[in-house]
Protein backbone atom coordinates (compact mmCIF):
# COMPACT_ATOMS: atom_id res chain seq x y z
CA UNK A 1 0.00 0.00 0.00
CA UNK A 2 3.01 2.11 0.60
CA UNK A 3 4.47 1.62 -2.36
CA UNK A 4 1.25 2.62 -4.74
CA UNK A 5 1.84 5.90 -2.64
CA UNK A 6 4.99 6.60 -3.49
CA UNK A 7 4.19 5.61 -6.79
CA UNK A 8 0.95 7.68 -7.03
CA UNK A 9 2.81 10.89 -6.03
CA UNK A 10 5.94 10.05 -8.02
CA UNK A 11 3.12 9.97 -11.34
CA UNK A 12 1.34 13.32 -10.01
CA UNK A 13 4.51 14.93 -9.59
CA UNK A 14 6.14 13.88 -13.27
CA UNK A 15 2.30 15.24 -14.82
CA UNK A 16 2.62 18.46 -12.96
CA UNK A 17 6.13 19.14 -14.39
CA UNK A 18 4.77 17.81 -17.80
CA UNK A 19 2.14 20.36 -18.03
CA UNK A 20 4.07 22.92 -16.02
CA UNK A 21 7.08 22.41 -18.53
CA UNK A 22 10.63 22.97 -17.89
CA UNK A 23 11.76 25.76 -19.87
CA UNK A 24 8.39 27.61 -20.61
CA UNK A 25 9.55 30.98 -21.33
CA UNK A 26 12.73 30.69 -23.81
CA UNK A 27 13.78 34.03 -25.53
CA UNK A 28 15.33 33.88 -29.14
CA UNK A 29 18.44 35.95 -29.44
CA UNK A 30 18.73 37.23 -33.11
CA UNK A 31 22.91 37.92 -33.50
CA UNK A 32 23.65 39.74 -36.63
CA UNK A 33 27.13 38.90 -38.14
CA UNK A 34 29.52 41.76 -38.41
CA UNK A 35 29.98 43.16 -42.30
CA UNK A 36 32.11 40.91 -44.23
CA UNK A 37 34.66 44.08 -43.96
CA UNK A 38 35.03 44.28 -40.22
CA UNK A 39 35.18 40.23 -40.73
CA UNK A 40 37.76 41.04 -43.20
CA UNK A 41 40.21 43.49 -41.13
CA UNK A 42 40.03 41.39 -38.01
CA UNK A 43 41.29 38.19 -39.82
CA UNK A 44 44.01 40.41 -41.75
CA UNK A 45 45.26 42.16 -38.36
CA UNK A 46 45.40 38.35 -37.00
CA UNK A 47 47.63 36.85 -39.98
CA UNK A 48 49.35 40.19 -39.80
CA UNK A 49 50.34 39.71 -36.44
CA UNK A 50 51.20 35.96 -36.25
CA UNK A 51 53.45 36.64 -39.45
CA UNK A 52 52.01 33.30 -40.96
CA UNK A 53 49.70 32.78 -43.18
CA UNK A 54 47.55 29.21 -42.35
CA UNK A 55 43.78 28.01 -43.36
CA UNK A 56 42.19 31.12 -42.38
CA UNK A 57 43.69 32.84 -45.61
CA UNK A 58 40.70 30.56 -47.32
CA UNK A 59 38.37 33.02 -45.11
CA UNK A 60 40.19 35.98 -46.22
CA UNK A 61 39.54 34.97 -49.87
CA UNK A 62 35.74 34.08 -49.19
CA UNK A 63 35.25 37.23 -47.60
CA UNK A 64 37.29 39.05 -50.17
CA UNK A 65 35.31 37.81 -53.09
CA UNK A 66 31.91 38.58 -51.05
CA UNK A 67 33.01 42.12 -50.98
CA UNK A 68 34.20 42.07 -54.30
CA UNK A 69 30.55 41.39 -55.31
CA UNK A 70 29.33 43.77 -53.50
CA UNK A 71 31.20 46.60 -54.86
CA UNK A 72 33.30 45.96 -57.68
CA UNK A 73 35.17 48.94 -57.05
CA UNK A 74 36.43 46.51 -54.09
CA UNK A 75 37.84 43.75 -56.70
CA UNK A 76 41.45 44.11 -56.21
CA UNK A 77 41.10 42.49 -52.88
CA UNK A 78 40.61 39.01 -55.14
CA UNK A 79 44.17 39.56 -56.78
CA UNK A 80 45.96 41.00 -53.44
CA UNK A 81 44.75 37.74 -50.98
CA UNK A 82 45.72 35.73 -53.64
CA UNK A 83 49.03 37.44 -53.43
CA UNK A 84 48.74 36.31 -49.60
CA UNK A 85 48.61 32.88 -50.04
CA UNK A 86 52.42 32.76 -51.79
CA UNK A 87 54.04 35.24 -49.40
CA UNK A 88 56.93 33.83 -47.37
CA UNK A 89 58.32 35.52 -44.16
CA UNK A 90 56.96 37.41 -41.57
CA UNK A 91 57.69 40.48 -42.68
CA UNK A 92 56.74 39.90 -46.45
CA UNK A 93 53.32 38.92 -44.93
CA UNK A 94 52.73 41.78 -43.01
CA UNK A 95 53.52 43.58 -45.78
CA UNK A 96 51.01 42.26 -48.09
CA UNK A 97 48.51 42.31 -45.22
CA UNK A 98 49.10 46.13 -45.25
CA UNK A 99 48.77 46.54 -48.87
CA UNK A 100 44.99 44.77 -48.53
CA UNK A 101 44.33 47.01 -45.38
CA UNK A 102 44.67 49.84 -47.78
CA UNK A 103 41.94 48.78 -50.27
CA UNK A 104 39.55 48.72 -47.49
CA UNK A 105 40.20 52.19 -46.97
């Protein structure tokens, strides 16, 4: 008799947090990207400062060639971070990262 107590409440309880719910009031958070240009800059100023250029020079063409079709006054960044991707030497790469600042001038 005990036990179909226990087991009564145990039900009653796990119905009332059914219908109650858990997490009844959850809030969307809409995050809007930054523009492909800050995106751009920020990656730059990061291969710029590590003085080696690694996988995220992909990103800096992707975002290059989004710009690019944006504005096509902007399509020099194409040639110049493909420039980027055969520079040697820290220096050389900071360099060419400065040169591709410039366009975003």
């Amino acid at each position: 008799m005990k036990l179909d107590r226990i087991g009564g409440l145990a039900c009653l309880l796990l119905g009332a947090a059914g219908w109650v719910g858990c997490g009844s009031g959850e809030t969307v958070v809409q995050v809007t990207p930054p523009p492909a240009v800050d995106q751009l800059r920020t990656t730059l100023n990061q291969i710029g400062e590590a003085g080696v250029v690694d996988s995220s020079v992909e990103y800096v063409q992707q975002l290059a060639e989004e710009i690019a079709a944006e504005d096509p006054s902007k399509s020099q960044l194409i040639a110049e971070t493909e420039k980027l991707t055969r520079v040697r030497g820290k220096s050389a790469i900071k360099k060419q990262v400065t040169e591709i600042l410039k366009l975003l001038e």
